[in-house]
C-alpha atoms as a PDB file:
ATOM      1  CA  UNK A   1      78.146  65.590  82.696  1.00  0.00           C
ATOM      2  CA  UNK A   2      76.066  68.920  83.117  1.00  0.00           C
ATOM      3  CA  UNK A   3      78.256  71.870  84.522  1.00  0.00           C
ATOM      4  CA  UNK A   4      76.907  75.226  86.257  1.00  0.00           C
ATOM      5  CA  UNK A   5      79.059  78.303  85.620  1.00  0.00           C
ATOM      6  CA  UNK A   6      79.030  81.385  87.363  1.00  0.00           C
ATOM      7  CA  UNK A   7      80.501  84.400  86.274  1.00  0.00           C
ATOM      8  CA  UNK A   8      80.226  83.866  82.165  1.00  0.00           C
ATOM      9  CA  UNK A   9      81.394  87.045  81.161  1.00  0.00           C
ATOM     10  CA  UNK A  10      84.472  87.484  84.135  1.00  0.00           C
ATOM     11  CA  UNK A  11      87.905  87.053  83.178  1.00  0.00           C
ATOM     12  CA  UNK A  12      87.958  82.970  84.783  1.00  0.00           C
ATOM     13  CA  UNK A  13      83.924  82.459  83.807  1.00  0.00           C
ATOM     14  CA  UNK A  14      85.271  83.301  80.327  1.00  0.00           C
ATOM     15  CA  UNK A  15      87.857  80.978  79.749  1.00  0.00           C
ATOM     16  CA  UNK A  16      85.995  78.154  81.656  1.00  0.00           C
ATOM     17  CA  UNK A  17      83.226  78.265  78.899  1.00  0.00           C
ATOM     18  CA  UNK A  18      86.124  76.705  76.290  1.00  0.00           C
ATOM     19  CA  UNK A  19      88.389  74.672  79.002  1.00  0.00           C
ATOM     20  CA  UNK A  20      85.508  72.700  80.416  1.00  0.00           C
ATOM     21  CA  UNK A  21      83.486  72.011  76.908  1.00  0.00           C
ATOM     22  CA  UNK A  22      85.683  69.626  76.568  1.00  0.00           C
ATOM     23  CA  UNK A  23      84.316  67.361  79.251  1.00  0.00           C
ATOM     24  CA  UNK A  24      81.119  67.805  79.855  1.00  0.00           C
ATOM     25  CA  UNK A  25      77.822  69.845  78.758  1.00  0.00           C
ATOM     26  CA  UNK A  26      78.413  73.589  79.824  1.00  0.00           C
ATOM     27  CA  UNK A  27      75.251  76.041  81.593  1.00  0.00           C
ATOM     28  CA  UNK A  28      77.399  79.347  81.720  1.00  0.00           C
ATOM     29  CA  UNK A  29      74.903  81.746  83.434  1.00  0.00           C
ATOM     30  CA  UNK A  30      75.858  85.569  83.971  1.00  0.00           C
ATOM     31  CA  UNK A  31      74.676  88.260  86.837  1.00  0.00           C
ATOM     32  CA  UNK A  32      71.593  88.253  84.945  1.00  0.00           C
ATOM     33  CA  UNK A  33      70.185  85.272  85.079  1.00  0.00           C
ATOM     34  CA  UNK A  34      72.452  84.603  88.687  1.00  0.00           C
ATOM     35  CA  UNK A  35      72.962  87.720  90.301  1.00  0.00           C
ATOM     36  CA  UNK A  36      74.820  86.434  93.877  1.00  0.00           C
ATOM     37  CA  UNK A  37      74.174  89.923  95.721  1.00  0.00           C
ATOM     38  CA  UNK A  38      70.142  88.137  95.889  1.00  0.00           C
ATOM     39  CA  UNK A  39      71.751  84.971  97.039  1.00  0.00           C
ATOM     40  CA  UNK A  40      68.234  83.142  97.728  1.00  0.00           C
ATOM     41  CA  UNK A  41      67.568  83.585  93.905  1.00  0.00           C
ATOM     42  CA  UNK A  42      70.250  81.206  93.300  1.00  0.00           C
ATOM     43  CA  UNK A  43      68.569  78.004  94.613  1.00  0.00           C
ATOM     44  CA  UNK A  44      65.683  77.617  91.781  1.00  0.00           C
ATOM     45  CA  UNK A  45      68.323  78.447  89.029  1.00  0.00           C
ATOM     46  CA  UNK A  46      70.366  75.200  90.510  1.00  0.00           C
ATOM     47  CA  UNK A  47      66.996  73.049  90.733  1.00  0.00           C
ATOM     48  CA  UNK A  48      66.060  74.012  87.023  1.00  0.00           C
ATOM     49  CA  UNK A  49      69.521  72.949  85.639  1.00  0.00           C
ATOM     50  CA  UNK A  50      70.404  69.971  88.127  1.00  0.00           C
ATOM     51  CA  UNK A  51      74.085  70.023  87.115  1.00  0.00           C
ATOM     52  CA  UNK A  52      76.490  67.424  88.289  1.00  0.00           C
ATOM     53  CA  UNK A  53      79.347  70.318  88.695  1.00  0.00           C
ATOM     54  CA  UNK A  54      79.123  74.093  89.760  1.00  0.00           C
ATOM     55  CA  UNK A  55      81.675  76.095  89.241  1.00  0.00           C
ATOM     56  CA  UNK A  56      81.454  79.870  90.703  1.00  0.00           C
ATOM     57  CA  UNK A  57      83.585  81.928  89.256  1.00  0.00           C
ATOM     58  CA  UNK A  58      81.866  85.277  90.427  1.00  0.00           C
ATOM     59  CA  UNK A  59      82.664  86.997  92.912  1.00  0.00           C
ATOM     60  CA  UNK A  60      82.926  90.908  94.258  1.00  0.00           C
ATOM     61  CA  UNK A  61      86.631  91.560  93.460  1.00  0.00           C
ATOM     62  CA  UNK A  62      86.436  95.025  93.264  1.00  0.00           C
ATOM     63  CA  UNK A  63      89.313  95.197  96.427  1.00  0.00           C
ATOM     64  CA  UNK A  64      89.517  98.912  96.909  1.00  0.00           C
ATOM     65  CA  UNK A  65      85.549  99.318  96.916  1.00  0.00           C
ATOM     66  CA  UNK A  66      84.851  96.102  99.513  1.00  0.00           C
ATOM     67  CA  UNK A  67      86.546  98.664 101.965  1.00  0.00           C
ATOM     68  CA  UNK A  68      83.426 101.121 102.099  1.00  0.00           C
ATOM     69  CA  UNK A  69      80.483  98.323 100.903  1.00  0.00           C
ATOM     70  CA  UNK A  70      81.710  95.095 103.064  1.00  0.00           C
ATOM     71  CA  UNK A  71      78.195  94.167 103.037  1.00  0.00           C
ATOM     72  CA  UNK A  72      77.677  93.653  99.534  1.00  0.00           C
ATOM     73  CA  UNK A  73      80.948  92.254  99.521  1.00  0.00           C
ATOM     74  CA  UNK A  74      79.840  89.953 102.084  1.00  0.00           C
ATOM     75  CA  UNK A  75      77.045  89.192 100.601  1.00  0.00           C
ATOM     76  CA  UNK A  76      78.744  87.764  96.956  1.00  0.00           C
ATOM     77  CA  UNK A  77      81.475  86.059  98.411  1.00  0.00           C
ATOM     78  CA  UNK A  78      80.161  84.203 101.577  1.00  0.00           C
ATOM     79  CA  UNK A  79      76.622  84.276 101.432  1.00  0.00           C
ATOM     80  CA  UNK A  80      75.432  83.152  98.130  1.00  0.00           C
ATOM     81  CA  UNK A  81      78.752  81.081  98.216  1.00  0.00           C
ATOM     82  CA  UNK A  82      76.930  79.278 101.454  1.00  0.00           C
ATOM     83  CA  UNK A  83      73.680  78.889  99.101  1.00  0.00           C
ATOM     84  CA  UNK A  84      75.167  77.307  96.018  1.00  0.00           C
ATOM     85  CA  UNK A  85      77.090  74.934  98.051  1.00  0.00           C
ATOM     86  CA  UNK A  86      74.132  73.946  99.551  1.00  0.00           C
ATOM     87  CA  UNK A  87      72.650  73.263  96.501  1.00  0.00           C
ATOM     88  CA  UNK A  88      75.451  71.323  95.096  1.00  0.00           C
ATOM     89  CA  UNK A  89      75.436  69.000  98.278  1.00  0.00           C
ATOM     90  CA  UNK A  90      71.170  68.794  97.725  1.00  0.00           C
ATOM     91  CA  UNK A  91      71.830  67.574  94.000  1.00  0.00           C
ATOM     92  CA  UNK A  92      75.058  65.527  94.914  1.00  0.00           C
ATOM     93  CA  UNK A  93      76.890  67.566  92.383  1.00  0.00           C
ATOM     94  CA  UNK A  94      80.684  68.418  93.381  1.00  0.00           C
ATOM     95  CA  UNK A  95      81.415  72.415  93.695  1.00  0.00           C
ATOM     96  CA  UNK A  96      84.039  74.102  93.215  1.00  0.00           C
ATOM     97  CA  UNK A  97      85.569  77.316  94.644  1.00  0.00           C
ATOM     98  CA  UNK A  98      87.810  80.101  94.389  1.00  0.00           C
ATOM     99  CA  UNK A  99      89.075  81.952  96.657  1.00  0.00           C
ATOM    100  CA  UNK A 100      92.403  84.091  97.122  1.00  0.00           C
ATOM    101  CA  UNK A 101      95.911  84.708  98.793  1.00  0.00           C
ATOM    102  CA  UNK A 102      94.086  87.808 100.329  1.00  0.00           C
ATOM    103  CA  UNK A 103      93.321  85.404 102.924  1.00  0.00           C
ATOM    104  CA  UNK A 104      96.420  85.758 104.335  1.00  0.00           C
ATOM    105  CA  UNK A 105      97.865  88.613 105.862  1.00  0.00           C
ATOM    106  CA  UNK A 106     101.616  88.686 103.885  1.00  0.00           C
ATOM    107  CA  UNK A 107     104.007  88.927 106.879  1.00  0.00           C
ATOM    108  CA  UNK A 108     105.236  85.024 106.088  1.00  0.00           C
ATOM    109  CA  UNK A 109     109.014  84.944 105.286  1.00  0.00           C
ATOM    110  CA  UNK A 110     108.139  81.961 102.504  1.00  0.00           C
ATOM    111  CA  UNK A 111     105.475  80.674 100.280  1.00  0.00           C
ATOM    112  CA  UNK A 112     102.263  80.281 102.146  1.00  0.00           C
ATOM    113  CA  UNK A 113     100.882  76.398 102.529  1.00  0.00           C
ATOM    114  CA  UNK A 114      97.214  75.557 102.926  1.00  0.00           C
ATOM    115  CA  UNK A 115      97.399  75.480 106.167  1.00  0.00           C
ATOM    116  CA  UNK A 116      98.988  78.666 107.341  1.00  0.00           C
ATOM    117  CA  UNK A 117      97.055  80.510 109.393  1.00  0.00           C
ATOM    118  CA  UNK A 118      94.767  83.177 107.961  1.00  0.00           C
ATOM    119  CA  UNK A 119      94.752  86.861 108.950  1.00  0.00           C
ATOM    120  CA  UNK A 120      93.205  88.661 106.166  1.00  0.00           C
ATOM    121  CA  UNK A 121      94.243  92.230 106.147  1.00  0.00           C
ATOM    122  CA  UNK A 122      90.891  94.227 103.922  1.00  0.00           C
ATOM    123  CA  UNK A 123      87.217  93.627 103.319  1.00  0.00           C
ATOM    124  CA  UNK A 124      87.762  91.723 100.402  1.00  0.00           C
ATOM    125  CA  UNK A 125      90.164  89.291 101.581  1.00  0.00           C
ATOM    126  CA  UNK A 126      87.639  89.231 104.706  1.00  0.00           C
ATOM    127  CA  UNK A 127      84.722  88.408 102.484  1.00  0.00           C
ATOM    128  CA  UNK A 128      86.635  85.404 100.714  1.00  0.00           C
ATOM    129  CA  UNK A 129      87.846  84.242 104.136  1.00  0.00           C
ATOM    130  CA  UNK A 130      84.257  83.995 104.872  1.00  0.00           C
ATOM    131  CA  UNK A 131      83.134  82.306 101.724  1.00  0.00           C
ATOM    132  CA  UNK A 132      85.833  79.701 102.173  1.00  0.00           C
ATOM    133  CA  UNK A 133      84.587  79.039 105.714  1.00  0.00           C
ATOM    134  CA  UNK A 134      80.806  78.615 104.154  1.00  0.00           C
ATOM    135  CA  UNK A 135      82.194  75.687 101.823  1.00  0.00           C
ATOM    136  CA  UNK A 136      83.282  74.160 104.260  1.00  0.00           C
ATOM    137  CA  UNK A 137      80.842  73.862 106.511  1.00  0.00           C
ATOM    138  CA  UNK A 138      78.271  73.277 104.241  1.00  0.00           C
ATOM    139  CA  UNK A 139      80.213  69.944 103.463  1.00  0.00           C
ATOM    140  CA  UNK A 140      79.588  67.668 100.157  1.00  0.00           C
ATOM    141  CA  UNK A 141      82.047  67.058  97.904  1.00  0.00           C
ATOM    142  CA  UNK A 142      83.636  70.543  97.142  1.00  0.00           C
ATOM    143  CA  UNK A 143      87.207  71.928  96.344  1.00  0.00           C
ATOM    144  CA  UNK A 144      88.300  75.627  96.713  1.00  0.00           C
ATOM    145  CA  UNK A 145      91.238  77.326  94.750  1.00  0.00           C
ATOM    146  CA  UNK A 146      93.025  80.026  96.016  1.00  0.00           C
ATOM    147  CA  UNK A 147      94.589  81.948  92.934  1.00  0.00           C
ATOM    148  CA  UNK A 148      96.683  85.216  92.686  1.00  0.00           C
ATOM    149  CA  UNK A 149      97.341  88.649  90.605  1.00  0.00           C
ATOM    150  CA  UNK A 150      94.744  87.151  88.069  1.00  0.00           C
ATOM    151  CA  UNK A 151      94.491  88.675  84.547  1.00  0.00           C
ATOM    152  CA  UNK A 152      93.510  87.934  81.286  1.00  0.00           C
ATOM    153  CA  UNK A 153      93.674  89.002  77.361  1.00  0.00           C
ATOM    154  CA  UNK A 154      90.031  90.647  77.802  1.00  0.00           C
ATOM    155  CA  UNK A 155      88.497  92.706  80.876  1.00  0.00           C
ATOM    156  CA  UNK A 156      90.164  94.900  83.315  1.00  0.00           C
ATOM    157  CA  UNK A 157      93.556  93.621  84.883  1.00  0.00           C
ATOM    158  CA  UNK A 158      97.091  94.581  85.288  1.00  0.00           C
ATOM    159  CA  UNK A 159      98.093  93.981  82.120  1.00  0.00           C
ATOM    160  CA  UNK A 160      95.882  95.514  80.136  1.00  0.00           C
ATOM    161  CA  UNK A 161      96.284  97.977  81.904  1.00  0.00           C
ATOM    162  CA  UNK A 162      99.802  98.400  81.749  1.00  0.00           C
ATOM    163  CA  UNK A 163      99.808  98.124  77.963  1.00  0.00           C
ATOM    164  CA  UNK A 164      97.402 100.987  77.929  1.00  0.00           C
ATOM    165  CA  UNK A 165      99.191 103.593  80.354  1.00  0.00           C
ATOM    166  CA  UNK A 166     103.014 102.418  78.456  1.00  0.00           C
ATOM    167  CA  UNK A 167     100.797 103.789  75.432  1.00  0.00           C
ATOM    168  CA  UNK A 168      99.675 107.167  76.880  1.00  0.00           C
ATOM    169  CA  UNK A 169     102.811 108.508  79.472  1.00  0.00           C
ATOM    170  CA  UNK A 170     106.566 108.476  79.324  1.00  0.00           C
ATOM    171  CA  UNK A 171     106.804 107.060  82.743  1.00  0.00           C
ATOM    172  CA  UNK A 172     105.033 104.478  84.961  1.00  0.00           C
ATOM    173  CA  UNK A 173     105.542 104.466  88.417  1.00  0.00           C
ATOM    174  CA  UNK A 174     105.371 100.907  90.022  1.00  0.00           C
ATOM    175  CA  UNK A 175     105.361  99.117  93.069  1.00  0.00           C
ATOM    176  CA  UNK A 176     108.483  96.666  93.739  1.00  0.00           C
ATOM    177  CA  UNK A 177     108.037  95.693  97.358  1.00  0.00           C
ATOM    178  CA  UNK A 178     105.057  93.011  96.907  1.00  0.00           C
ATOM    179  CA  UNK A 179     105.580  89.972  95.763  1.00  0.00           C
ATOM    180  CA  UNK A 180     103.279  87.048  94.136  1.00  0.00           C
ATOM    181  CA  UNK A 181     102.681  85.402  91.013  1.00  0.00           C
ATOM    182  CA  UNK A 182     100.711  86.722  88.029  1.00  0.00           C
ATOM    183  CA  UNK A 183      98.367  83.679  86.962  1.00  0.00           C
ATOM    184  CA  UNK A 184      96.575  84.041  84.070  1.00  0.00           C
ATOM    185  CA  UNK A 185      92.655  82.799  83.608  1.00  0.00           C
ATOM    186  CA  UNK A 186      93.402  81.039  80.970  1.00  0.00           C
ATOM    187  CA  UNK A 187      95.983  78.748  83.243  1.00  0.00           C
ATOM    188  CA  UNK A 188      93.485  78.270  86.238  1.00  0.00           C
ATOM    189  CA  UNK A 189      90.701  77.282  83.566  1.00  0.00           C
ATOM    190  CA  UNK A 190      92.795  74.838  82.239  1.00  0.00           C
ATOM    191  CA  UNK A 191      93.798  73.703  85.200  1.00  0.00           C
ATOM    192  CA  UNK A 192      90.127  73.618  87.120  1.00  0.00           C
ATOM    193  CA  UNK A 193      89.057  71.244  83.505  1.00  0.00           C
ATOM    194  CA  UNK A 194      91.752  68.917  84.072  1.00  0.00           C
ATOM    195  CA  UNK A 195      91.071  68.772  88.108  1.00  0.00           C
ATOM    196  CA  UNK A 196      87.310  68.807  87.630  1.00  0.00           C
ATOM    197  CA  UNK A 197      87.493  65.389  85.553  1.00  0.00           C
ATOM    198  CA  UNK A 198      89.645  63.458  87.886  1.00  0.00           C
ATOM    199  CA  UNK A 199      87.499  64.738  90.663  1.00  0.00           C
ATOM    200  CA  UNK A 200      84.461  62.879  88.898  1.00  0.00           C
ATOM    201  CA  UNK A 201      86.371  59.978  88.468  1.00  0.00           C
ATOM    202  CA  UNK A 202      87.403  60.015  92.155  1.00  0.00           C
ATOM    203  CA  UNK A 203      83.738  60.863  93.127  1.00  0.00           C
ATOM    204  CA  UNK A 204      82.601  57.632  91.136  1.00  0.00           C
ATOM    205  CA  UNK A 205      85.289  55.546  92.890  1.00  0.00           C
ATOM    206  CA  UNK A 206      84.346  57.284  96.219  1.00  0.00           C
ATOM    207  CA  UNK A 207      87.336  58.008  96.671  1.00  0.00           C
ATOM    208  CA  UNK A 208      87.401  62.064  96.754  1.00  0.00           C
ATOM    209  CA  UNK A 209      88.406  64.001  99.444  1.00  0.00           C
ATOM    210  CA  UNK A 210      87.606  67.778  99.805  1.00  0.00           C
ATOM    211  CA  UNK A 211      89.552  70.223 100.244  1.00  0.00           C
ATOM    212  CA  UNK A 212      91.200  73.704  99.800  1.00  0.00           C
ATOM    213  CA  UNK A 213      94.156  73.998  97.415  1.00  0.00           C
ATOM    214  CA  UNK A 214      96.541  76.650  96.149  1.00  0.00           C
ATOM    215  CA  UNK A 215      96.752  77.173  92.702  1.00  0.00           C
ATOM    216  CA  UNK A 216      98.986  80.183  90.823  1.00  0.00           C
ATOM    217  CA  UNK A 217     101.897  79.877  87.963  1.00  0.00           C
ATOM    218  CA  UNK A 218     105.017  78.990  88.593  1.00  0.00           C
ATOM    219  CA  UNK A 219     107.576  81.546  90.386  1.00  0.00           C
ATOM    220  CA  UNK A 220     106.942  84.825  91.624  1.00  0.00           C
ATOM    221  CA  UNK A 221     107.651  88.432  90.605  1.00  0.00           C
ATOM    222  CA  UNK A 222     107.118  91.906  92.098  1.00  0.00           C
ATOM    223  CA  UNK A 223     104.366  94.672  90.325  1.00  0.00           C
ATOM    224  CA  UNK A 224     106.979  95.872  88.921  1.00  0.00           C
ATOM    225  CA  UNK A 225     108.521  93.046  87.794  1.00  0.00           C
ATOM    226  CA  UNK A 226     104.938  91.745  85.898  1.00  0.00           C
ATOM    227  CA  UNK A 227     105.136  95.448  84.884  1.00  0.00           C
ATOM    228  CA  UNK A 228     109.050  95.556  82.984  1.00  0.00           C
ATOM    229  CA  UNK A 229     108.306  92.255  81.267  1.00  0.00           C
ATOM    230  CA  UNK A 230     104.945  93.277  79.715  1.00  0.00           C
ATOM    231  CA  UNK A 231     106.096  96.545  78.668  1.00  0.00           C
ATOM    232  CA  UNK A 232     109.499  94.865  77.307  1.00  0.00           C
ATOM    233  CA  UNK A 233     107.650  92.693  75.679  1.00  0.00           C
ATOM    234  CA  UNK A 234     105.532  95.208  74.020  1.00  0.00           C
ATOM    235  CA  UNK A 235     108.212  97.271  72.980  1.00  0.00           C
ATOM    236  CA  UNK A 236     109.452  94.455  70.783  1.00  0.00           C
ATOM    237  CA  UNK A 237     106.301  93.472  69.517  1.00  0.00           C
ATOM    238  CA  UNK A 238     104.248  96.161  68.616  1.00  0.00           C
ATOM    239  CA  UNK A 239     105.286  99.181  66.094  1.00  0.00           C
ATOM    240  CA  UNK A 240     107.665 101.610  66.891  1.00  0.00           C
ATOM    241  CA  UNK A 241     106.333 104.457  69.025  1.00  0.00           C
ATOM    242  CA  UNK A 242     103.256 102.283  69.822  1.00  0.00           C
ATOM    243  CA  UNK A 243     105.003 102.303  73.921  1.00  0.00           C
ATOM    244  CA  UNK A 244     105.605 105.900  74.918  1.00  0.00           C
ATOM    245  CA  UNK A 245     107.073 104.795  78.075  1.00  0.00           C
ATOM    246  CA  UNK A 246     110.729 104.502  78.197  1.00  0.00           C
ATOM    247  CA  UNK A 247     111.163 104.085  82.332  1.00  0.00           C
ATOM    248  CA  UNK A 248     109.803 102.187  84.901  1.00  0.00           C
ATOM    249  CA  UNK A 249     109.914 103.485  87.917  1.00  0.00           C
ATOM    250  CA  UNK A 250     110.211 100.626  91.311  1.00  0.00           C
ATOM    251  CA  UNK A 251     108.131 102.250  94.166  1.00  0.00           C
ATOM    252  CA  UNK A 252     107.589 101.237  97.515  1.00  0.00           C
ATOM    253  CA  UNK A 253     103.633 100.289  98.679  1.00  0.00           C
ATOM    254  CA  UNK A 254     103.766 103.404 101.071  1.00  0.00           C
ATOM    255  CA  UNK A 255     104.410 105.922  97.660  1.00  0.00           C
ATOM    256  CA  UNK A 256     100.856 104.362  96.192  1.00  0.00           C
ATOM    257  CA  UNK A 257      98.254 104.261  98.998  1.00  0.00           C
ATOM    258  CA  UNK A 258      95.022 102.922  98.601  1.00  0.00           C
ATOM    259  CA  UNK A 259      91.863 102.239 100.560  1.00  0.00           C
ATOM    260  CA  UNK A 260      92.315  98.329 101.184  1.00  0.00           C
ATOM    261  CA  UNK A 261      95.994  97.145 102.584  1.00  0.00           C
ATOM    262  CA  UNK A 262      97.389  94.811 100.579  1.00  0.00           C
ATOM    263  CA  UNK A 263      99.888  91.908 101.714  1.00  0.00           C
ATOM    264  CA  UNK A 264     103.637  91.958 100.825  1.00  0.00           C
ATOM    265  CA  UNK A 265     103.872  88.506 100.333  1.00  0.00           C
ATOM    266  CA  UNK A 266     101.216  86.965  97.930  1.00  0.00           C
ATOM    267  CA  UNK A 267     102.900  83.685  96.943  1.00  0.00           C
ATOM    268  CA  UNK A 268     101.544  80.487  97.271  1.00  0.00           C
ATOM    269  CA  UNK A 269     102.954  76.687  97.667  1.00  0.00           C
ATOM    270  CA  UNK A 270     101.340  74.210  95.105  1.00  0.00           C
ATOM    271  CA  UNK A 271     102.933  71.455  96.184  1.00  0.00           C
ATOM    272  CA  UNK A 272      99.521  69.991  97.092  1.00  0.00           C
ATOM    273  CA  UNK A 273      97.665  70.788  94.093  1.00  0.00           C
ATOM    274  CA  UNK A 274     100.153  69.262  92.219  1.00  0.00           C
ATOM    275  CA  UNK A 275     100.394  65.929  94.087  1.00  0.00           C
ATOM    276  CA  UNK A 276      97.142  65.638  94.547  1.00  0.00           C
ATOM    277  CA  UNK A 277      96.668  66.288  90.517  1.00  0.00           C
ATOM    278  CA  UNK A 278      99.484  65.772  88.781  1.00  0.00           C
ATOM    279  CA  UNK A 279      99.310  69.075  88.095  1.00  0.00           C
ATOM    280  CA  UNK A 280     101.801  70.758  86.033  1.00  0.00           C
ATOM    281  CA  UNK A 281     101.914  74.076  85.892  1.00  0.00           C
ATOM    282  CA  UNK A 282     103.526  77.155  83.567  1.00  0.00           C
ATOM    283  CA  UNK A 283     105.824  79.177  84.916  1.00  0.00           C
ATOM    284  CA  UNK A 284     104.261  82.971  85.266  1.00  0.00           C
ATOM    285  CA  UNK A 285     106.827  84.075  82.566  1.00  0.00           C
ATOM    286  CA  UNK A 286     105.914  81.437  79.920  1.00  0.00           C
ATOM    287  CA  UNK A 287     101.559  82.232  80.864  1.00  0.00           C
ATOM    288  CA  UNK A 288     101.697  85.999  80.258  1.00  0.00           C
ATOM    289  CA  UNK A 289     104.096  85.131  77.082  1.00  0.00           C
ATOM    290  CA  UNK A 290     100.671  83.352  75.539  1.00  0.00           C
ATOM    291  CA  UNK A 291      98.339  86.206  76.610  1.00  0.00           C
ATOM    292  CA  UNK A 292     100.544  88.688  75.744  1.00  0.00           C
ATOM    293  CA  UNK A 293     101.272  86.838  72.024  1.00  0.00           C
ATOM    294  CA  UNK A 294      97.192  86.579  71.423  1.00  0.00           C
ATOM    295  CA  UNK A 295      97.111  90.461  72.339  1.00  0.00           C
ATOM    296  CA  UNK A 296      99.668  91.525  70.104  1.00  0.00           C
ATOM    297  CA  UNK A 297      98.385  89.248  67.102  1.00  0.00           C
ATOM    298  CA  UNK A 298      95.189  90.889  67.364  1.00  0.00           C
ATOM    299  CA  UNK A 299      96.769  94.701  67.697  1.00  0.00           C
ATOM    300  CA  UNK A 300      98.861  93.806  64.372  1.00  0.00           C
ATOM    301  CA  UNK A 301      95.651  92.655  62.818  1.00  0.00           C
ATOM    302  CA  UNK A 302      93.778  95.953  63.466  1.00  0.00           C
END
């Protein structure tokens, strides 16, 4: 089995590159060689490699930005999202998706279920909306992920960038009144490797079905709740005087504006992921514990 990846050197591309070696033949390409803001440029790539899976894992997830270049925005996460699906269905390969809880707009009292209605509240979240909506009318055999909060032991992220301002100032300030759950690459990787082989086994039965699924850790957390554990954890881990910070301070959304609204409610129901699957999947507690152990092994290595 030949897979296509998209987005090598992003925090999900990354981790895909060791989760799915183990089951098939892995063409990891980056923006060089598959650069989705020239989304016709994407169809010979596909025809040269004739994989049996594509995964994209880029995208334009810079959420802040996509308020003043939708466009672009557009452009990466719908349009060239439209193309490689249509490639996948022209090779009968299956693709697979992801997308995020930015499709929805937050203002649900509970978890959000597949099919909640979506109400995307920025650019970005409009952008992925749109993507989605590309998969699936493109048809084939396809399956798109929406994930949360994402970050990872390399890149830029929250957590990393947490460690890094506990490091430099004696107090963070930290918003407490959104809610969602941290998910690590490493997890979804994982998780897309184990998924993507059943899928093939259901696509050689014909018995697959398509379809959009949620897929986060376990629980949910505020900011500043991702925030107090990762710096806790840091302060017991690394060398004395390694965190400067000693406080945390809980903020509301309204003390930290930005360009693109975010939702208050981020969190997602897996219970179809997990039926579907068999799926089990780390709590967001026991996920940043491994990311934040390989982090701290490497900092007391120099």
């Amino acid at each position: 089995m030949k897979i296509l990846v998209t987005g090598r050197n992003g925090q999900v591309g990354w981790e895909l590159q060791r989760s799915l070696s183990v089951i098939g033949e892995v063409v990891a390409v980056d923006r060089n060689v598959a650069d989705l803001s020239s989304p016709a440029a994407l169809r010979p790539l596909v025809t040269r490699i004739r994989p049996d899976v594509i995964v994209n894992a880029a995208a334009y997830t810079m959420v802040d930005k996509a308020e003043q270049d939708e466009t672009l925005a557009h452009t990466v996460n719908a349009d060239a999202v439209a193309v490689l699906a249509e490639e996948a269905r022209a090779a009968g390969a299956l693709f697979v998706h992801y997308s995020t809880e930015y499709v929805f707009d937050g203002a649900k009292g509970g978890a959000y279920v597949e099919s909640d209605a979506t109400n995307p509240l920025n650019a970005y979240g409009r952008s992925k909306l749109a993507g989605e909506q590309a998969v699936q009318a493109v048809g084939g055999d396809w399956l798109v992920f929406r994930t949360s909060w994402v970050y990872g032991g390399r890149g830029k992220n929250f957590l990393r960038t947490m460690l890094r301002l506990a490091a430099e100032r004696d107090t963070l300030s930290v918003v407490a009144d959104q809610s969602g759950a941290p998910t690590s690459a490493r997890m979804i990787a994982d998780a897309t490797a184990h998924i993507v082989r059943q899928a093939q086994r259901e696509r050689a039965a014909r018995g697959f079905e398509s379809g959009i699924f949620h897929l986060t850790a376990g629980g949910d957390t505020t900011w500043h709740g991702f925030a107090s554990k990762i710096i806790d954890d840091a302060r017991t881990a690394l060398p004395a005087g390694a965190i400067k910070a000693h406080s945390i301070e809980a903020i509301p959304t309204s003390a930290y504006p930005t360009p693109a609204r975010r939702p208050a409610n981020s969190v997602l129901d897996n219970t179809k992921v997990e039926r579907r699957f068999g799926l089990a999947r780390p709590s967001w507690q026991s996920a940043a514990d491994c990311i934040l152990g390989e982090i701290f092994e490497r900092a007391a290595a120099g």
